[in-house]
Protein backbone atom coordinates (compact mmCIF):
# COMPACT_ATOMS: atom_id res chain seq x y z
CA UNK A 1 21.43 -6.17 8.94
CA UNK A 2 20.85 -9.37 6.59
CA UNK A 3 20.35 -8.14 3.07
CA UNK A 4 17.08 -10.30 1.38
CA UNK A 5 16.10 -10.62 -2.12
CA UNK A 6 13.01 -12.51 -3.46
CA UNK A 7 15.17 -15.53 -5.44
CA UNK A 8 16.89 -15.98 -1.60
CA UNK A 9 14.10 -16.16 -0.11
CA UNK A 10 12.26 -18.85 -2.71
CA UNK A 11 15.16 -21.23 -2.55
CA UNK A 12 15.48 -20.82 1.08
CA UNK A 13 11.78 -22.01 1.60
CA UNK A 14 11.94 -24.71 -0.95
CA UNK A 15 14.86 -26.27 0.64
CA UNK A 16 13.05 -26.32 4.39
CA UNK A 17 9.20 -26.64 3.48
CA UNK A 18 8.52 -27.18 0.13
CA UNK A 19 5.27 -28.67 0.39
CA UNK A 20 4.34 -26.28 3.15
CA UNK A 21 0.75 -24.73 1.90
CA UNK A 22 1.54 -21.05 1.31
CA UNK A 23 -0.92 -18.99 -0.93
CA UNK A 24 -4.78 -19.56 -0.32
CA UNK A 25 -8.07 -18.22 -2.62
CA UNK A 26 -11.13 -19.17 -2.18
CA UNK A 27 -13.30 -21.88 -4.21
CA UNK A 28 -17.02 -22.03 -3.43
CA UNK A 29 -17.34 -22.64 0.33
CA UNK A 30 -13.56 -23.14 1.04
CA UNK A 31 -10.19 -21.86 0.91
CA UNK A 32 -7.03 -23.90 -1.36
CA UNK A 33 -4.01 -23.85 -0.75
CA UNK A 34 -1.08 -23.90 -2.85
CA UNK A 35 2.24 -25.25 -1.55
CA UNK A 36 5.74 -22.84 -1.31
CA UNK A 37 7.13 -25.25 -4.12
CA UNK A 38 4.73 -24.64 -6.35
CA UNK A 39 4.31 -20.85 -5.57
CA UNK A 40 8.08 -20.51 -6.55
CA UNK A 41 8.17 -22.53 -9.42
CA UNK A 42 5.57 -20.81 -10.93
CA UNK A 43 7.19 -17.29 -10.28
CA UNK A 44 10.42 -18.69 -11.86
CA UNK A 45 8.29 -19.85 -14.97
CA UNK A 46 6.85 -16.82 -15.25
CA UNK A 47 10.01 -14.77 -15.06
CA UNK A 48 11.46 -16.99 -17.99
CA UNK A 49 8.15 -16.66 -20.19
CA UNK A 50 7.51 -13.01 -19.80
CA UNK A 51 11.97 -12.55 -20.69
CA UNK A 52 11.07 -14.72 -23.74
CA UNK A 53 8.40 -12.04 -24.86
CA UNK A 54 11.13 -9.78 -24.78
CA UNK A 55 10.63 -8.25 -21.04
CA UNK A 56 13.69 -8.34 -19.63
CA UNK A 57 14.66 -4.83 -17.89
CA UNK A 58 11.38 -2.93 -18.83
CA UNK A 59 8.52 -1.20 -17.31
CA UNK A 60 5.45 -3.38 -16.64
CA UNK A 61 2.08 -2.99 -15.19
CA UNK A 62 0.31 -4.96 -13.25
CA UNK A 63 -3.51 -3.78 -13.22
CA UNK A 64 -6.04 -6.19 -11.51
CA UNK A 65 -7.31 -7.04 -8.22
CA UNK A 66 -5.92 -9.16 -5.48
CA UNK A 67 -4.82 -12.96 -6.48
CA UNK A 68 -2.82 -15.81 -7.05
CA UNK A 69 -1.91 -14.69 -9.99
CA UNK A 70 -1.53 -11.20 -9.07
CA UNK A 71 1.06 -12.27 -6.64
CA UNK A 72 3.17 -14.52 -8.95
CA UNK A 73 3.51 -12.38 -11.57
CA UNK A 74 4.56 -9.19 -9.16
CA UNK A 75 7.18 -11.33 -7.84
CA UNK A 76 8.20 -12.84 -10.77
CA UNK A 77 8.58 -9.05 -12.26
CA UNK A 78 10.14 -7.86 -9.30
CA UNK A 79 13.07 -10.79 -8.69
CA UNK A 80 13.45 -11.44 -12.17
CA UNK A 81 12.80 -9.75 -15.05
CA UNK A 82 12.06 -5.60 -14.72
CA UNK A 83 9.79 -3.07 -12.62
CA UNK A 84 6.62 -4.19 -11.56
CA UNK A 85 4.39 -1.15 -11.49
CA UNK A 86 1.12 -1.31 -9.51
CA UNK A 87 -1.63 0.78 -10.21
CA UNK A 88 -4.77 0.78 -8.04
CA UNK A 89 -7.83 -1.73 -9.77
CA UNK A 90 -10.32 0.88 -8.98
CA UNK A 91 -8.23 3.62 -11.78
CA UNK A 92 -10.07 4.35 -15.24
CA UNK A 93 -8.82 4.36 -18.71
CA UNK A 94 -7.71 8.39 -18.38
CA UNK A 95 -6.03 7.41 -14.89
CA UNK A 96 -4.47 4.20 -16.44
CA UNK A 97 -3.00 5.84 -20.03
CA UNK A 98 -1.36 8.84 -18.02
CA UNK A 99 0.27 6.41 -15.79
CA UNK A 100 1.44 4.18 -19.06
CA UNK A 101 2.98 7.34 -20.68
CA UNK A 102 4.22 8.41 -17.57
CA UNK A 103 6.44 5.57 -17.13
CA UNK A 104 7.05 4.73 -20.50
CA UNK A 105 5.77 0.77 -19.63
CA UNK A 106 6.34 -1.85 -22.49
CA UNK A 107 3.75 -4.43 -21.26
CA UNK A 108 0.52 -4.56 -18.72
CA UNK A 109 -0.84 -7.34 -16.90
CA UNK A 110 -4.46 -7.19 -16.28
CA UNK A 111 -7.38 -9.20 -14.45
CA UNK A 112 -10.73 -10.35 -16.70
CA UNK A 113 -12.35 -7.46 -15.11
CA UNK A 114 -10.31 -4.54 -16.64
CA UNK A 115 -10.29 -6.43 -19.58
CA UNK A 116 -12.54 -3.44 -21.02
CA UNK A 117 -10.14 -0.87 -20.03
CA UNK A 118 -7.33 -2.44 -21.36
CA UNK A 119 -8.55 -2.94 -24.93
CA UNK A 120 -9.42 0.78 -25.27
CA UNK A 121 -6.10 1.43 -23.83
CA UNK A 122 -4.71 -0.85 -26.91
CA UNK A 123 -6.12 1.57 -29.03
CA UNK A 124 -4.33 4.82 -27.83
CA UNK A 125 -1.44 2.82 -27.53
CA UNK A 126 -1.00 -0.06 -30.33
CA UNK A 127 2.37 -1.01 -29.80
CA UNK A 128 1.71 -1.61 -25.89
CA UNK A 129 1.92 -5.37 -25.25
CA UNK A 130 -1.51 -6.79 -23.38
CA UNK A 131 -1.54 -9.93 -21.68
CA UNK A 132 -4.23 -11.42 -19.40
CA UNK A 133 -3.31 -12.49 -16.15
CA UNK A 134 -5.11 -16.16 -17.31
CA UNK A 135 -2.25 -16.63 -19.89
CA UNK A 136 0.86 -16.99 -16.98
CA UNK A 137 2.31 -20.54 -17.06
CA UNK A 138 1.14 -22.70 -14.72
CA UNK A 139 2.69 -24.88 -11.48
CA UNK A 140 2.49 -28.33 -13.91
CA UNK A 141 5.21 -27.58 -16.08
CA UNK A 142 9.12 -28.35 -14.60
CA UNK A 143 10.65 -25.63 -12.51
CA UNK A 144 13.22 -23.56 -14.78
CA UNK A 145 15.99 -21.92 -13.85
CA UNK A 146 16.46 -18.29 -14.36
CA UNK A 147 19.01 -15.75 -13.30
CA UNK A 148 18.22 -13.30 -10.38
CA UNK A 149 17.70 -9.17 -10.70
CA UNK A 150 20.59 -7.66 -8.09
CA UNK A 151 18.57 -6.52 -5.25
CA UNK A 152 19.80 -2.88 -5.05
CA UNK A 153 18.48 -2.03 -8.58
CA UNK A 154 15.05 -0.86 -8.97
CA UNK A 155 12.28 -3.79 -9.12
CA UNK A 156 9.10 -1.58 -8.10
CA UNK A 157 7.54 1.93 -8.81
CA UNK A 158 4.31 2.49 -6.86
CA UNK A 159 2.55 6.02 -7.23
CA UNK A 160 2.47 7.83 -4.03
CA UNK A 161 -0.98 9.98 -2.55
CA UNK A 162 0.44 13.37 -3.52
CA UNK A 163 -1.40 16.18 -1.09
CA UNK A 164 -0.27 19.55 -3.13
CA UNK A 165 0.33 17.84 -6.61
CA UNK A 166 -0.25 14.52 -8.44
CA UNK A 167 0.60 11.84 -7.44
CA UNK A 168 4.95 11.00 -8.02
CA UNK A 169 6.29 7.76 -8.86
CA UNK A 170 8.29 6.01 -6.37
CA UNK A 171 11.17 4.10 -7.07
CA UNK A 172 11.94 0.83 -4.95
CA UNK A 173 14.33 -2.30 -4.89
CA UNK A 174 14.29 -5.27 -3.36
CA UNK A 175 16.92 -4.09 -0.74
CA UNK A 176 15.24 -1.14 0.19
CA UNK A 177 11.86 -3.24 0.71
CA UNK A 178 12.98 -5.80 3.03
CA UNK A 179 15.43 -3.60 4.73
CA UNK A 180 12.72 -3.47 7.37
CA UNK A 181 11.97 -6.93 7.72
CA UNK A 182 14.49 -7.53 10.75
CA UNK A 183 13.17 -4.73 12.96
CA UNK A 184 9.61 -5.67 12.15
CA UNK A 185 10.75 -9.00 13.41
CA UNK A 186 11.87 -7.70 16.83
CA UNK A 187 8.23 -6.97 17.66
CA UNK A 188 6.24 -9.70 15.57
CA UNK A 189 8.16 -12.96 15.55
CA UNK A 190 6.21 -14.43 12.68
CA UNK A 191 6.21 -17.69 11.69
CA UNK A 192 5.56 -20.79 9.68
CA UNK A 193 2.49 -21.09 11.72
CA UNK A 194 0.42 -17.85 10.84
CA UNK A 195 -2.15 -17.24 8.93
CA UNK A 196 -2.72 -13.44 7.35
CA UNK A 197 -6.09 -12.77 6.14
CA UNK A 198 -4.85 -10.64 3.10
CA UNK A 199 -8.01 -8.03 1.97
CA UNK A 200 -6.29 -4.38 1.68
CA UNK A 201 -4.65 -3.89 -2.28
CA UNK A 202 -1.96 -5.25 -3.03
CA UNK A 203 -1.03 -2.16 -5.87
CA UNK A 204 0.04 -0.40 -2.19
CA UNK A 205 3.26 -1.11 0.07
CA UNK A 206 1.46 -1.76 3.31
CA UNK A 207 -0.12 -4.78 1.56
CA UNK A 208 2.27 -5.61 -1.02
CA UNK A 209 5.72 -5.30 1.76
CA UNK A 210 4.34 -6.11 4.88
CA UNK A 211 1.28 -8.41 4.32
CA UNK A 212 2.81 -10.65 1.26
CA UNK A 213 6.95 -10.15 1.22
CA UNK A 214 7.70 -10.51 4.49
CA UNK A 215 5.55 -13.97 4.40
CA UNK A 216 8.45 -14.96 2.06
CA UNK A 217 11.15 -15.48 4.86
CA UNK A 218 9.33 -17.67 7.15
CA UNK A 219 6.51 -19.18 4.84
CA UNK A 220 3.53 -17.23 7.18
CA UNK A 221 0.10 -18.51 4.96
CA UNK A 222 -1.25 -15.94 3.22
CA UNK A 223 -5.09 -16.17 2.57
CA UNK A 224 -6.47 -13.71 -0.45
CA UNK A 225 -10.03 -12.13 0.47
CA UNK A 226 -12.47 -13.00 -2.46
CA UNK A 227 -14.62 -9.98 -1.61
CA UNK A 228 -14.55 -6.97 0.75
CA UNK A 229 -18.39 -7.08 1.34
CA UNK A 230 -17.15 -11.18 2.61
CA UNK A 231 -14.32 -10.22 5.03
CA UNK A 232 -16.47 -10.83 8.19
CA UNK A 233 -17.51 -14.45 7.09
CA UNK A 234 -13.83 -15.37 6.18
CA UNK A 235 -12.80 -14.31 8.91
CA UNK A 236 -14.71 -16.57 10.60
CA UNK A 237 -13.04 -19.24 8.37
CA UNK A 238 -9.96 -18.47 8.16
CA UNK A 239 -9.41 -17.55 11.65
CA UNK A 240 -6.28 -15.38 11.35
CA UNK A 241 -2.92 -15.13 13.56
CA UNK A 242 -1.81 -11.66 11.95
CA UNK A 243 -4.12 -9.17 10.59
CA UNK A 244 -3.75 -5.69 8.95
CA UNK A 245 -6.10 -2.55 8.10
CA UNK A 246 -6.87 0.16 8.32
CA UNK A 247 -8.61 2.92 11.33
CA UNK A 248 -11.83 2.76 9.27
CA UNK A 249 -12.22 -1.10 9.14
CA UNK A 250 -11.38 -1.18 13.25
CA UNK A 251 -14.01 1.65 13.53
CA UNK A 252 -16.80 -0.57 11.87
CA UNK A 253 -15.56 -3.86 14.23
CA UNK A 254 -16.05 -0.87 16.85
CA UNK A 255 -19.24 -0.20 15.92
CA UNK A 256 -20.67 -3.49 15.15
CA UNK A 257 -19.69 -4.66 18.56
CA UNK A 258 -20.82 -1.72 20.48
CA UNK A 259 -24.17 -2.17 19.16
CA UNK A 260 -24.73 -5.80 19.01
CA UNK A 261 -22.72 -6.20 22.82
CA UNK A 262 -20.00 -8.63 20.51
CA UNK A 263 -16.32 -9.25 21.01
CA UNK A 264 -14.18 -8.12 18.72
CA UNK A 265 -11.76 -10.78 19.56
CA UNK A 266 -15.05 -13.36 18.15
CA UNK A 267 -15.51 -10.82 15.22
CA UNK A 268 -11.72 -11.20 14.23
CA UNK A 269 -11.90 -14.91 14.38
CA UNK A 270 -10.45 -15.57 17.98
CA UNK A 271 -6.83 -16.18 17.12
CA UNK A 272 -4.90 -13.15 16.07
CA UNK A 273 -1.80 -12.77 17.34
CA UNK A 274 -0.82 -9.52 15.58
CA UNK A 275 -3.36 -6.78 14.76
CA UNK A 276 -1.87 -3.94 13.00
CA UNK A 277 -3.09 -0.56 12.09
CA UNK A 278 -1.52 2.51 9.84
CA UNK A 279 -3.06 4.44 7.29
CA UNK A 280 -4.58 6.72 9.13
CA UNK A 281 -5.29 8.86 12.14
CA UNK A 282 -6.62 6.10 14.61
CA UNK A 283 -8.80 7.30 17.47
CA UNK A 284 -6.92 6.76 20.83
CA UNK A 285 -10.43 5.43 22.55
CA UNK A 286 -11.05 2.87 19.83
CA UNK A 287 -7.65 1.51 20.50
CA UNK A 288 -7.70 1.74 23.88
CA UNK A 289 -11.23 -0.45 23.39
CA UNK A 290 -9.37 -3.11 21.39
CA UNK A 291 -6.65 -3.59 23.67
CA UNK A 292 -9.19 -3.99 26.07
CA UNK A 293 -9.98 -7.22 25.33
CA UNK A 294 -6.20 -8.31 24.96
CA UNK A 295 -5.88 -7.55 21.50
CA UNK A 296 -2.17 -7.05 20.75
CA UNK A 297 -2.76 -3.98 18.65
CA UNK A 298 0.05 -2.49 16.99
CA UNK A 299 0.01 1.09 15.64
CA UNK A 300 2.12 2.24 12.75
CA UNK A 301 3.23 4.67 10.55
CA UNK A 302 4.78 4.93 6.96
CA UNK A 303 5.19 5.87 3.55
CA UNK A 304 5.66 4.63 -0.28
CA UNK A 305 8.79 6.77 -0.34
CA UNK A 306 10.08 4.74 3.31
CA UNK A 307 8.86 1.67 1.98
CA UNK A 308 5.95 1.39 3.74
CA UNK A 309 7.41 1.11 7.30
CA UNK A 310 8.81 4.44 9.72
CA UNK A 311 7.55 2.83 12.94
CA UNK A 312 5.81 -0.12 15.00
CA UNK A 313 4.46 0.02 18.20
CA UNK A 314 6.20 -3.18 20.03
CA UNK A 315 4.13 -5.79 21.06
CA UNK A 316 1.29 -5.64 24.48
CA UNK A 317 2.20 -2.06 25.46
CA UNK A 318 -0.54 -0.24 27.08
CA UNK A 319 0.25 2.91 24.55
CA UNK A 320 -2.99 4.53 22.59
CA UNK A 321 -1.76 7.90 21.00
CA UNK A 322 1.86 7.29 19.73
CA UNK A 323 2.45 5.55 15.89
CA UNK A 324 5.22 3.38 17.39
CA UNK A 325 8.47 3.17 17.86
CA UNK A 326 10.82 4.03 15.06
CA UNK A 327 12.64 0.92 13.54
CA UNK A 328 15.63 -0.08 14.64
CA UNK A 329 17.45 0.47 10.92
CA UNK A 330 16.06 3.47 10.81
CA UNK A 331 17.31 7.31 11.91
CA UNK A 332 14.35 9.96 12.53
CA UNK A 333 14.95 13.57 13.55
CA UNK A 334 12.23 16.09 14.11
CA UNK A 335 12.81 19.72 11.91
CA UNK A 336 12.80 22.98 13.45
CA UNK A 337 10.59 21.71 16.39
CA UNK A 338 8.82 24.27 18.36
CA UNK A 339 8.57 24.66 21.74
CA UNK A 340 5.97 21.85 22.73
CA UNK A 341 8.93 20.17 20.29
CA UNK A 342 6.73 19.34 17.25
CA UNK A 343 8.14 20.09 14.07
CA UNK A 344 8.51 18.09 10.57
CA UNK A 345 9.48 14.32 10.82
CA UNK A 346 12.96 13.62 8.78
CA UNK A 347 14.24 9.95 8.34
CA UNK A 348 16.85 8.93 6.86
CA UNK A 349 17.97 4.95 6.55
CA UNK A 350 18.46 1.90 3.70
CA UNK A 351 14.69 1.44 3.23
CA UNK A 352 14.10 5.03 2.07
CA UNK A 353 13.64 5.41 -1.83
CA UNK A 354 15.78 5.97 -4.76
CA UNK A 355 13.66 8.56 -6.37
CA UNK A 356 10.90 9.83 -8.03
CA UNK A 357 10.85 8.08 -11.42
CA UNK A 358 12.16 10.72 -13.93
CA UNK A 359 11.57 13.27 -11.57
CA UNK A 360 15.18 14.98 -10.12
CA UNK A 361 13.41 18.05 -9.37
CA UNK A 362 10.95 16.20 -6.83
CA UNK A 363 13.57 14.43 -5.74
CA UNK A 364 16.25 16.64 -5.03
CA UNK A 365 13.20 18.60 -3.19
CA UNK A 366 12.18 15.46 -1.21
CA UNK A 367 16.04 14.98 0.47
CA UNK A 368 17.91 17.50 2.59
CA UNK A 369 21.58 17.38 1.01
CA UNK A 370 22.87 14.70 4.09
CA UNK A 371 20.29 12.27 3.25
CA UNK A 372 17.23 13.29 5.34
CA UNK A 373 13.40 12.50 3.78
CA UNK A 374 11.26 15.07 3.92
CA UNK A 375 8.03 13.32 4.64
CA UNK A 376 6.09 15.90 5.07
CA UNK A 377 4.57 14.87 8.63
CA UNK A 378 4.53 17.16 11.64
CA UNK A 379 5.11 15.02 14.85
CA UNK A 380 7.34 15.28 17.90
CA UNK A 381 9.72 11.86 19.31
CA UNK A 382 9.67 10.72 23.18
CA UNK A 383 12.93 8.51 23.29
CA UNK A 384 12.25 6.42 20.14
CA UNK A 385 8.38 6.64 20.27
CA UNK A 386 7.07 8.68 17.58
CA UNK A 387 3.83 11.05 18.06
CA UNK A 388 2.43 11.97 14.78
CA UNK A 389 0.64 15.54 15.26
CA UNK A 390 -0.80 15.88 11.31
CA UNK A 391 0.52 16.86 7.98
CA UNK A 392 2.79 19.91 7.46
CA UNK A 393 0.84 22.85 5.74
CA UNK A 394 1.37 23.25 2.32
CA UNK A 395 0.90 26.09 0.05
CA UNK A 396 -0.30 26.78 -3.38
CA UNK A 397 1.55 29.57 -5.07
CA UNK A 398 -0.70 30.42 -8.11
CA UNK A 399 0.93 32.78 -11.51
CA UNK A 400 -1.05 35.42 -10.28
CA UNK A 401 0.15 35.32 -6.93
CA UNK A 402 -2.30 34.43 -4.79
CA UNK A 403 -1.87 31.35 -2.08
CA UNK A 404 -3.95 28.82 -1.54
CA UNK A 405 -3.78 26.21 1.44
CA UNK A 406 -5.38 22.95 0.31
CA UNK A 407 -6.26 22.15 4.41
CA UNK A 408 -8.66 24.91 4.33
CA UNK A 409 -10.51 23.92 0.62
CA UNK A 410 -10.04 20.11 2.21
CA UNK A 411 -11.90 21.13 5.14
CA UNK A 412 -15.44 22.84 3.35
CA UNK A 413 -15.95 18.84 2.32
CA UNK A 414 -16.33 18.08 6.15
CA UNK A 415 -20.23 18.80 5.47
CA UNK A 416 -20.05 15.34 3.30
CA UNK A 417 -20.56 12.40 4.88
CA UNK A 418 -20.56 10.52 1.32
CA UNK A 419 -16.89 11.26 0.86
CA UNK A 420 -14.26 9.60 2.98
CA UNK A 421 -11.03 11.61 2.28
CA UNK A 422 -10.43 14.60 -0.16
CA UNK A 423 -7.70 15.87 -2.07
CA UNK A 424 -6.94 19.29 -3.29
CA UNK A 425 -4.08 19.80 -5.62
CA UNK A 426 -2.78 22.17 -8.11
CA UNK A 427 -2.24 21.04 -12.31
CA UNK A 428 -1.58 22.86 -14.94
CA UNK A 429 -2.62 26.19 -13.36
CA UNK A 430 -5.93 25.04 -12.11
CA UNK A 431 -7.06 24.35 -8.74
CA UNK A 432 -7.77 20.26 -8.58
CA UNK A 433 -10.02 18.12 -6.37
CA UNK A 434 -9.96 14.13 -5.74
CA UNK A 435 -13.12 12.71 -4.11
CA UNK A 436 -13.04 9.63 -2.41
CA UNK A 437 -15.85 7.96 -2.04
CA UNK A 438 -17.39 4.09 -1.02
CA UNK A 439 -20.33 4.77 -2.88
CA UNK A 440 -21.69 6.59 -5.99
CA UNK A 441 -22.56 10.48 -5.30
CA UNK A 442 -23.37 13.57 -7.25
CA UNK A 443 -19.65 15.32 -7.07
CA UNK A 444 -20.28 17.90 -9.47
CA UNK A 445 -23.28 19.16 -6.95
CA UNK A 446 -20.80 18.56 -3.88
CA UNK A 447 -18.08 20.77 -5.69
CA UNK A 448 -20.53 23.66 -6.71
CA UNK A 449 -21.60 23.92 -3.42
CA UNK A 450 -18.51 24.56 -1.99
CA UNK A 451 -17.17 26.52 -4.77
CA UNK A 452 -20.10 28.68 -3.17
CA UNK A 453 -17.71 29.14 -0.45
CA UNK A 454 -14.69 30.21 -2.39
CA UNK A 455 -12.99 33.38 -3.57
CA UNK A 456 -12.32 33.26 -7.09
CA UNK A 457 -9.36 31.96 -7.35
CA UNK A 458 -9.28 29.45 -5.27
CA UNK A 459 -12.30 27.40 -7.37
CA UNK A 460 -11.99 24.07 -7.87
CA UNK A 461 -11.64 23.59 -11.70
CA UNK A 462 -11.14 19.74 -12.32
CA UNK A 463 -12.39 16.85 -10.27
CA UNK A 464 -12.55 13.26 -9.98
CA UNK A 465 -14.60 10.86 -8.19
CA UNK A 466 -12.38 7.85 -6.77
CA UNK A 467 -13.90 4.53 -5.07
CA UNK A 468 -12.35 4.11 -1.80
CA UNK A 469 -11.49 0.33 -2.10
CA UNK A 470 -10.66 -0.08 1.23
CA UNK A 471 -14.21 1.27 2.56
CA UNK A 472 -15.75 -2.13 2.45
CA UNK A 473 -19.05 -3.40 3.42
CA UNK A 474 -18.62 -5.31 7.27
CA UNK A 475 -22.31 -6.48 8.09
């Protein structure tokens, strides 16, 4: 298994196509490209500027939405200089602060539109240095040289989606991130040719691993959405060889095309060569649809913690309810399976975490003592195919003793076709709700009314209303 870092793979692509246009953002009615060169030599600037503000080996944040700049100054952080931490752009000040404290970050890097934000933030936290995405250096100025971060130290902590508690810090390197890269090459052979239509957010690893860093190693063009409620149109433009989202963005296709008798080969631009799909539970008869019409459609399944990747689906296979088949580098074993043999879904391999940032208790939890994850996934194998059957149950153990089993306060919400997903979690003694929604609603209403529903105890206290940013507008 080849071991990759992000400075290997910038020379490498220098020395065979340089001028090779790599990273593309939209201007007006058209997409520009900038060439591999230039792309590296402005991470490498970067790297030195942000060591000469005194950088080097800290905590930073990255806080913005999906761009060229965005991507140069995560890679620059990552291969360079410290830990690139990625928070989601759609996070308020409260969400944003606890984060900062939480991993003690020297610096954040923000887009114009959290510029807001980020000057309150200032305020709790004066000493916290601020600097605008705008400011980075850019590709005019000479290339300069600058020493490499060893790829088996930590260059990434991305929050994970916490079912029972918040949300814990995961702690990545380079090595663990692109230990994947040559078993996702066994099933999509990508290459200097491709375009990916880049849309989901980049602050997560299925966007940030497999849609930008594995784009590294062959120079695959990457083309930045401008705007969600735009993806159909550039689309359309763009006319993408490898494409990745999520079930409810294949579910809209779905229904667009059902109702307007389109193709959803047309709708997707009429060259992908590589759809992929993971998230999510993905209906088997929406799949089945897209394959239909020759799409190679590739299901699969991961986590922060596995970085990103467990399994892939190999390429034109006629399957609709399996997430894949389990990577080549990877071991999975199924926990105390019962007798249809579905049980917990252990892995255990080089792309699996380093730990919970500041966390041993969480981590010792999260690993049996031989190395096995717990991911916390029921599921049963076939061979290598993996069959993903929903999440283990987890419990609530309250001080006064009384349980509480988030599925069944999760599943009151069903009534709410405003929200998309829901979270229930315990903090600080009190029973906690998340609320994801694509649009604005009345959650304080939603939450009374099922509070209605609830003994006591089991009340929902605390709640937040989140923006879904991947529910996008596709008509």
């Amino acid at each position: 298994m080849a071991a990759y870092g992000i400075d290997a793979l910038l020379e490498n692509g220098i020395l065979h196509f340089p001028e090779h246009p790599y990273i593309f953002e939209r201007s007006g009615d058209a997409f520009e490209g900038v060439a591999f060169a230039s792309f590296a030599g402005d991470v490498r600037n970067t790297a030195v500027w942000l060591k000469e503000k005194g950088l080097e080996d800290t905590n930073i944040m990255l806080y913005g939405a999906n761009s060229y700049a965005y991507l140069v100054a995560d890679s620059s952080i990552m291969g360079y200089v410290g830990v690139s931490c990625t928070i989601s752009k759609e996070w308020k000040l409260a969400d944003v602060l606890r984060a900062a404290e939480i991993l003690h970050i020297s610096a954040i890097l923000y887009d114009a539109e959290h510029e807001d934000t980020v000057e309150q933030l200032q305020k709790v936290l004066p000493e916290l240095l601020c600097i605008s995405l705008n400011e980075l250096p850019k590709s005019k100025e000479p290339e300069q040289h600058v020493s490499p971060k060893p790829i088996d130290s930590c260059c990434k902590i991305i929050f994970s989606s916490g079912t029972t508690g918040k949300p814990k810090a995961v702690m990545l390197s380079q090595k663990q991130m692109f230990a994947n890269l040559d078993s996702l090459l066994l099933r999509t052979p990508f290459t200097i040719e491709d375009r990916d239509y880049l849309f989901l957010p980049l602050s997560h690893t299925y966007s940030s691993i497999c849609n930008f860093l594995y784009s590294l190693c062959v120079g695959m063009q990457i083309y930045l959405c401008s705007d969600t409620g735009k993806i159909m149109e550039e689309l359309q433009m763009v006319r993408p060889t490898v494409f990745c989202a999520v079930p409810l963005i294949y579910e809209r296709i779905y229904e667009a095309c059902v109702s307007n008798h389109l193709s959803p080969v047309s709708m997707l631009g009429g060259a992908v060569r590589f759809l992929f799909c993971g998230g999510a539970y993905f209906q088997p008869k929406i799949r089945k649809y897209l394959k239909g019409y020759g799409l190679n459609l590739l299901e699969a399944y991961g986590l922060t913690e596995t970085s990103s990747i467990i399994s892939v689906e190999y390429t034109d296979t006629e399957e609709y309810e399996s997430v894949g088949t389990v990577m080549e580098n990877q071991e999975v074993m199924i926990l105390d399976p019962d007798e249809n043999g579905i049980g917990e879904i252990m892995v255990r391999g080089e792309n699996l975490f380093s730990s919970y940032y500041q966390n041993p208790s969480a981590t010792k939890e999260a690993f049996t003592k031989d190395g096995w994850f717990h991911t916390g996934d029921l599921g049963y194998l076939d061979g290598r195919k993996l069959y993903l059957k929903g999440r283990k149950r987890k419990m609530i153990l309250l001080s006064n003793g009384e349980n509480i089993f988030p599925d069944e306060i999760e599943a009151k919400f069903a009534d709410y076709p405003q929200l998309s997903k829901v979270k229930i979690y315990a903090y600080e003694g009190s029973i906690c709700a998340e609320l994801y929604t694509a649009q604005p609603c009345d959650g304080a209403a939603i939450v009374e009314e099922v509070n209605r529903l609830l003994p006591h105890y089991a009340k929902i206290r605390k709640f937040e209303c989140i923006r879904d940013s991947i529910s996008v507008r596709l008509k």
